[in-house]
PDB file of N, CA and C in Angstrom:
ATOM      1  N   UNK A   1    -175.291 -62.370  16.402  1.00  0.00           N
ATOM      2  CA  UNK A   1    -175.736 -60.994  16.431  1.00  0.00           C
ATOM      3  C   UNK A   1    -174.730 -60.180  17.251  1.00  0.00           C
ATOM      4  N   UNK A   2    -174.389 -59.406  16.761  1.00  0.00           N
ATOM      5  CA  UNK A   2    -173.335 -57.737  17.374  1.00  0.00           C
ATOM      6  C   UNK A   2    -173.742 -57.612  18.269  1.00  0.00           C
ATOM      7  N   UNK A   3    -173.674 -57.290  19.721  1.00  0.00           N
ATOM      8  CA  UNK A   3    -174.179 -56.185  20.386  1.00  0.00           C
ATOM      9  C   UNK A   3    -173.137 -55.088  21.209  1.00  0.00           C
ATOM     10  N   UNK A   4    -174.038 -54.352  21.856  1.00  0.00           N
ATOM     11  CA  UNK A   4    -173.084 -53.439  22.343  1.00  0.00           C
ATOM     12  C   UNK A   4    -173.000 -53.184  23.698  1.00  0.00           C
ATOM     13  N   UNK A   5    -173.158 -54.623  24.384  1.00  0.00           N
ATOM     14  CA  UNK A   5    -173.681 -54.716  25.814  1.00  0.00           C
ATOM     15  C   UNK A   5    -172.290 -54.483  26.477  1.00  0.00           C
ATOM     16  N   UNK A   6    -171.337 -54.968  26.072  1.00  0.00           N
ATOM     17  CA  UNK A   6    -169.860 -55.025  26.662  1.00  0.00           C
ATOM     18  C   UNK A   6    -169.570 -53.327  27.171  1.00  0.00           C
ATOM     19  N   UNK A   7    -170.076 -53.034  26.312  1.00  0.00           N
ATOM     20  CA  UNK A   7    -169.050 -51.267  26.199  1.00  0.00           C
ATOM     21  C   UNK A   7    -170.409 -50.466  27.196  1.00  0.00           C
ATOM     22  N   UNK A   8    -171.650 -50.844  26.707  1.00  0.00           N
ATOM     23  CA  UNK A   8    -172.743 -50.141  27.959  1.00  0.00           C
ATOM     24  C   UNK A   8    -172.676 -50.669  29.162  1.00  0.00           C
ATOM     25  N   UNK A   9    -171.692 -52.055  29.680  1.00  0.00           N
ATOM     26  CA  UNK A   9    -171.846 -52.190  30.676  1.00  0.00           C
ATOM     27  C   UNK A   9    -170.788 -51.843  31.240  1.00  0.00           C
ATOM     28  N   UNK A  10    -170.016 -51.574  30.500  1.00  0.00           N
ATOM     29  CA  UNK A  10    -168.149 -51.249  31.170  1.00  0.00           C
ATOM     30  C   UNK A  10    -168.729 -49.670  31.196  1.00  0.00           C
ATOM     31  N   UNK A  11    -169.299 -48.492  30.319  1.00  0.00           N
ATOM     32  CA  UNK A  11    -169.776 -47.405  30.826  1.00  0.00           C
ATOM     33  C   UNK A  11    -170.204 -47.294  31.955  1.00  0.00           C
ATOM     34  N   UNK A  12    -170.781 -48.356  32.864  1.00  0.00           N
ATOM     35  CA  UNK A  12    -171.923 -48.187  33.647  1.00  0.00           C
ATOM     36  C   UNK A  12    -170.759 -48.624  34.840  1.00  0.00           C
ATOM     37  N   UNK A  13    -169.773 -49.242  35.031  1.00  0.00           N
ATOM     38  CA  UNK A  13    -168.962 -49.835  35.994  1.00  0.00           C
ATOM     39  C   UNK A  13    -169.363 -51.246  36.371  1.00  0.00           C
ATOM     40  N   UNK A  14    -170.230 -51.367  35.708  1.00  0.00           N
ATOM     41  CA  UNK A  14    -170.951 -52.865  36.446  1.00  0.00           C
ATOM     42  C   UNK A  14    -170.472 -54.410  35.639  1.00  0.00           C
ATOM     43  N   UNK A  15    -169.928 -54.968  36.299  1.00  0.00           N
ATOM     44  CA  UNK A  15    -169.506 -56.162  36.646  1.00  0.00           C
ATOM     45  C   UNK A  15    -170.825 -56.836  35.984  1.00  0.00           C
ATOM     46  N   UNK A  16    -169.936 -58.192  35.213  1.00  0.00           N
ATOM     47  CA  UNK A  16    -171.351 -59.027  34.905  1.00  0.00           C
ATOM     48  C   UNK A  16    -172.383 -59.735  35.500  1.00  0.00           C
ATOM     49  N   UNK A  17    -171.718 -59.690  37.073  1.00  0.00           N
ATOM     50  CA  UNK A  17    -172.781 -60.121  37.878  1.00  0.00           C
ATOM     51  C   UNK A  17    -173.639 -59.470  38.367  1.00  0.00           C
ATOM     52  N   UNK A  18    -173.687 -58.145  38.240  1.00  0.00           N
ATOM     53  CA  UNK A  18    -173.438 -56.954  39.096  1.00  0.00           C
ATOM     54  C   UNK A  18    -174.952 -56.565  38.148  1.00  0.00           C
ATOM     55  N   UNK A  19    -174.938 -56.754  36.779  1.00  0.00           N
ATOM     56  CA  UNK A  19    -175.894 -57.118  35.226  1.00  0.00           C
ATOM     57  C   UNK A  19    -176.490 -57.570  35.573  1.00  0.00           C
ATOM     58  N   UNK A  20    -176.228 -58.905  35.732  1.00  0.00           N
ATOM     59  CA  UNK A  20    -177.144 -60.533  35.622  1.00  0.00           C
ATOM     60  C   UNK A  20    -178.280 -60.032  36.963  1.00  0.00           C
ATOM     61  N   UNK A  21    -177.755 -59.561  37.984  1.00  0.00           N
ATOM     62  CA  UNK A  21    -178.782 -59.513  39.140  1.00  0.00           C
ATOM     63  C   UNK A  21    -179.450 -58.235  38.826  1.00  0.00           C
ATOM     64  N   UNK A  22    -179.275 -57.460  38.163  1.00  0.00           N
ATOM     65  CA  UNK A  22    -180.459 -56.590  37.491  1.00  0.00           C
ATOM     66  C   UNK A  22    -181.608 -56.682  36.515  1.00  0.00           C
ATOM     67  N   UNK A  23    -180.748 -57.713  35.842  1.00  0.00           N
ATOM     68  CA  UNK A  23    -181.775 -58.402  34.482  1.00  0.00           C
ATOM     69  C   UNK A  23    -182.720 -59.808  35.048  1.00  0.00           C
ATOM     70  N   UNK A  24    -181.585 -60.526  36.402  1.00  0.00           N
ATOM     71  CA  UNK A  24    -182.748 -61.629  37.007  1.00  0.00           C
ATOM     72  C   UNK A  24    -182.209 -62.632  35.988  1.00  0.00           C
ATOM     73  N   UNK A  25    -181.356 -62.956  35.316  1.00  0.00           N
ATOM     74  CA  UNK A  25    -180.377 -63.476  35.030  1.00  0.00           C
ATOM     75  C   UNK A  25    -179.363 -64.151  35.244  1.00  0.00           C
ATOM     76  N   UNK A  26    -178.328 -65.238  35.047  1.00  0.00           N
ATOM     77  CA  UNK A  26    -177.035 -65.815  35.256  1.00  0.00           C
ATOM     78  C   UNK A  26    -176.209 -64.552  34.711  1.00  0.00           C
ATOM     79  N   UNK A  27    -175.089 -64.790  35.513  1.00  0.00           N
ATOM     80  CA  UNK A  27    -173.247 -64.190  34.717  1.00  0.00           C
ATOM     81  C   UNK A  27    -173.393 -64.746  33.990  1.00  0.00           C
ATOM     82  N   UNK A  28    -173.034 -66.009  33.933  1.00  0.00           N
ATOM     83  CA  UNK A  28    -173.203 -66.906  32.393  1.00  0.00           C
ATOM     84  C   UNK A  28    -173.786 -66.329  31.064  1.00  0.00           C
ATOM     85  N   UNK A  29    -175.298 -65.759  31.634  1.00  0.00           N
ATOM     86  CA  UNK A  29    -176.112 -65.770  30.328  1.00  0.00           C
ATOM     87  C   UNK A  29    -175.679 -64.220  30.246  1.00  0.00           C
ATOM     88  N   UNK A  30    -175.239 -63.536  30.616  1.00  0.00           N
ATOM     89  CA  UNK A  30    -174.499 -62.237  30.065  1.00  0.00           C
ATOM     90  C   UNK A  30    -173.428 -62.268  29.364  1.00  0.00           C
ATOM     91  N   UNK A  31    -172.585 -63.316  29.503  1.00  0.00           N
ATOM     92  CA  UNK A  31    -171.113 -63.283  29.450  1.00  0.00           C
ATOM     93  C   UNK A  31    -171.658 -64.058  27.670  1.00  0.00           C
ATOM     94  N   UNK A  32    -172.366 -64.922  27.895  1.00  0.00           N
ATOM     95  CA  UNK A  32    -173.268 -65.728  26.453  1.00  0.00           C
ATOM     96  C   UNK A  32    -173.669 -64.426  25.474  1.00  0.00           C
ATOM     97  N   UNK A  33    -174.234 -63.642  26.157  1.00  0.00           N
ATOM     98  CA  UNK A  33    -174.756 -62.583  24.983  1.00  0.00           C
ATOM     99  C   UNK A  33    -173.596 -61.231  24.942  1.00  0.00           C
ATOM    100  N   UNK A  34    -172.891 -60.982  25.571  1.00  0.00           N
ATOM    101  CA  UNK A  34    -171.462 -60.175  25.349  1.00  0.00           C
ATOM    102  C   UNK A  34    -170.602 -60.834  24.314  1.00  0.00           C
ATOM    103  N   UNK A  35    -170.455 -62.244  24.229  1.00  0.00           N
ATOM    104  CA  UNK A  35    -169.527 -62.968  23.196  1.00  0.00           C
ATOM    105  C   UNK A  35    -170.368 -63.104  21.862  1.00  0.00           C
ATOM    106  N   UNK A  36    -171.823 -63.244  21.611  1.00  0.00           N
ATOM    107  CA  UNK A  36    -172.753 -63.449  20.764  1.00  0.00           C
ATOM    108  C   UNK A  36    -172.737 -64.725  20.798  1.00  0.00           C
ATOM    109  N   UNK A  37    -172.373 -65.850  22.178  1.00  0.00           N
ATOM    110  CA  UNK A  37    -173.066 -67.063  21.937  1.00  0.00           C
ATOM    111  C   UNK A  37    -174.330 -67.599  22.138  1.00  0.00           C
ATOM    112  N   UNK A  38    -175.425 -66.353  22.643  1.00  0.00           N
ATOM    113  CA  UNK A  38    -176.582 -66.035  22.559  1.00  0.00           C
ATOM    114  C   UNK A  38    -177.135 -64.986  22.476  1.00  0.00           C
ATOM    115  N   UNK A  39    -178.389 -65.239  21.628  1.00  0.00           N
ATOM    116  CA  UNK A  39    -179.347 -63.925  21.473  1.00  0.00           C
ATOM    117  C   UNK A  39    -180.674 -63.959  22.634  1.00  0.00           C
ATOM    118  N   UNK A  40    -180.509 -63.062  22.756  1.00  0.00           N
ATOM    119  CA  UNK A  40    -181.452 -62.564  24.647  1.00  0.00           C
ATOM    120  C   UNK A  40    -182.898 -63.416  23.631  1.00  0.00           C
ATOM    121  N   UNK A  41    -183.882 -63.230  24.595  1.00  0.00           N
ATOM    122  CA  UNK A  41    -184.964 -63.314  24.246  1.00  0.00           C
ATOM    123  C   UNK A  41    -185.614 -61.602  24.353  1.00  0.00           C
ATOM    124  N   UNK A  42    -186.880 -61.914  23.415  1.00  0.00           N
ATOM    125  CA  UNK A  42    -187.061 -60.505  23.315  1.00  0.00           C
ATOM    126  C   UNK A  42    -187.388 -60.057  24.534  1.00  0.00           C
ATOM    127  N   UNK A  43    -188.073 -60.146  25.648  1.00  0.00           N
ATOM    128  CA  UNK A  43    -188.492 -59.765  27.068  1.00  0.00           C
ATOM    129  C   UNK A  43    -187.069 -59.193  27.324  1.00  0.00           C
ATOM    130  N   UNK A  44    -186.373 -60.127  27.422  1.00  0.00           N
ATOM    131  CA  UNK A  44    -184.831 -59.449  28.248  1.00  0.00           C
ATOM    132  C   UNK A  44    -184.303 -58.215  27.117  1.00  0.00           C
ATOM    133  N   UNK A  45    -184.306 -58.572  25.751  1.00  0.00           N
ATOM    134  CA  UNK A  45    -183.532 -57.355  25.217  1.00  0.00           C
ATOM    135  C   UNK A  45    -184.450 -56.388  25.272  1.00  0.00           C
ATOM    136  N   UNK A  46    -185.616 -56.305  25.614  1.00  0.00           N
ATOM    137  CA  UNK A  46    -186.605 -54.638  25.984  1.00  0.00           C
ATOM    138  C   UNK A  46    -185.912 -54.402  27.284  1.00  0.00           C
ATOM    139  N   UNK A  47    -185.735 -55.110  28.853  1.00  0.00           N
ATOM    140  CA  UNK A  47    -184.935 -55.256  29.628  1.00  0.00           C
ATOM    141  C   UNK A  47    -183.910 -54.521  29.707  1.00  0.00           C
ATOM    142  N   UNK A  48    -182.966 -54.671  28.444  1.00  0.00           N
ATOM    143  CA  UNK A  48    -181.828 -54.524  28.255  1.00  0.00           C
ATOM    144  C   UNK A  48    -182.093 -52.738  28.177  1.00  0.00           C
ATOM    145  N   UNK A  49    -182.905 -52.716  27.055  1.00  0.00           N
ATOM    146  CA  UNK A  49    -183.075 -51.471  26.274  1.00  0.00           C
ATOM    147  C   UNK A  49    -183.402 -49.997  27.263  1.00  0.00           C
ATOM    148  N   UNK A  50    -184.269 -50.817  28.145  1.00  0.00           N
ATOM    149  CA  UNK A  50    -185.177 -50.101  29.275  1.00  0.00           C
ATOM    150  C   UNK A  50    -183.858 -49.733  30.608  1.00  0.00           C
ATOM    151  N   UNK A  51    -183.621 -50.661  30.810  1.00  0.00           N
ATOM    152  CA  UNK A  51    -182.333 -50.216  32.072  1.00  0.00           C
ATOM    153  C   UNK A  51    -181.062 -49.608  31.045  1.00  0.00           C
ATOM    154  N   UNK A  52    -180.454 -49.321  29.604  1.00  0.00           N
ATOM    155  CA  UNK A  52    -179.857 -48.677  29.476  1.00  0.00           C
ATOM    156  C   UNK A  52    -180.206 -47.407  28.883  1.00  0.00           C
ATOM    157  N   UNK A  53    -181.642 -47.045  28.452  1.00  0.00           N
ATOM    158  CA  UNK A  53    -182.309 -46.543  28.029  1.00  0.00           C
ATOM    159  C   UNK A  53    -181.521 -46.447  26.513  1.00  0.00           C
ATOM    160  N   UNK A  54    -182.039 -47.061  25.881  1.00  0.00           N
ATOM    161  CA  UNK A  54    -181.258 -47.068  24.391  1.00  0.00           C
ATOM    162  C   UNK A  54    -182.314 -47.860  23.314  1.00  0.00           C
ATOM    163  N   UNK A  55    -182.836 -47.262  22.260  1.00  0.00           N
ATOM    164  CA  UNK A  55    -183.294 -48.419  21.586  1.00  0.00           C
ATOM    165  C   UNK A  55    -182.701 -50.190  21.159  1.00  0.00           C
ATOM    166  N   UNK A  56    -183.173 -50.841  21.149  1.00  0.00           N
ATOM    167  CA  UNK A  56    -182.876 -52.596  21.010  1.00  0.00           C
ATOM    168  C   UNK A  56    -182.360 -52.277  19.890  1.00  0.00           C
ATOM    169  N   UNK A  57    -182.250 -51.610  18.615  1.00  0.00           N
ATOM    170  CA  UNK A  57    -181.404 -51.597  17.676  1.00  0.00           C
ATOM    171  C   UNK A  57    -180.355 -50.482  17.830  1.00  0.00           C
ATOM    172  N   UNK A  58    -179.900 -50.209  19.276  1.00  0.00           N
ATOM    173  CA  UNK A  58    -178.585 -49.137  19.605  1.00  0.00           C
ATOM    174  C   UNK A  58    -177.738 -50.318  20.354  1.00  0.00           C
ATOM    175  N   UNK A  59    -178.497 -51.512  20.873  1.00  0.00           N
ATOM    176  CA  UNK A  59    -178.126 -52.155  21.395  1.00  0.00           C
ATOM    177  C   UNK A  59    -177.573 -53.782  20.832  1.00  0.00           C
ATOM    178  N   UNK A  60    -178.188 -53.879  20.317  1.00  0.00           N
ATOM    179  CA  UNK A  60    -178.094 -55.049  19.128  1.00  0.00           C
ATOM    180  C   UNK A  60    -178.434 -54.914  17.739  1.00  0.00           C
ATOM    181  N   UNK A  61    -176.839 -55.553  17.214  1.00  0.00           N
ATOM    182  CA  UNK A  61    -176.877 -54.753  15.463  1.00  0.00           C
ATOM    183  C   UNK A  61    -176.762 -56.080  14.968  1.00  0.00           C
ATOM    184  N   UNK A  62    -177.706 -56.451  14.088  1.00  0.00           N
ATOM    185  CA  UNK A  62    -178.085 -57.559  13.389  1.00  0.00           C
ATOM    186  C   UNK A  62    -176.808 -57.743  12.326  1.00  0.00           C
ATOM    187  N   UNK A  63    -176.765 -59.148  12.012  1.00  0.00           N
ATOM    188  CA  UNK A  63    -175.755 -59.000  11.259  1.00  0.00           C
ATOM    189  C   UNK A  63    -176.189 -59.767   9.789  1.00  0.00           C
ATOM    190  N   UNK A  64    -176.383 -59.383   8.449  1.00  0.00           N
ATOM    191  CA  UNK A  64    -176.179 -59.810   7.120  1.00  0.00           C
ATOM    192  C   UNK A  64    -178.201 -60.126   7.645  1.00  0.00           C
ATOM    193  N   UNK A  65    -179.085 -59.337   7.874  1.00  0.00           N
ATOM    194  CA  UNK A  65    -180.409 -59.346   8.039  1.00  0.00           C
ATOM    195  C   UNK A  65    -181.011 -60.162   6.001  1.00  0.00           C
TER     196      UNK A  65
END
């Protein structure tokens, strides 16, 4: 799955750790869903949606649905 966490978090200045301790999270598991070697669970991508204020589909673009 696409997302567009890389570019909302480089907007924001924040470091992936800097993420991870906002979401209650690993670096790891950011750096996992920035590359698309994981998809959040839904709790975290509302998470996601809510601290960048963006809908979950501004944020993650499904791919070949």
């Amino acid at each position: 799955m696409k997302n567009q966490l890389r570019e909302l978090r480089a907007a924001h200045n924040w470091s992936q750790g800097a993420l991870a301790d906002e979401l209650g999270v690993s670096r790891q598991t950011v750096n996992a869903i920035e590359t698309g070697k994981y998809d959040p669970s839904l709790p975290l991508a509302f998470k996601l949606a809510k601290l960048f204020k963006k809908p979950i589909e501004e944020i993650f673009l499904a791919e070949d649905i």
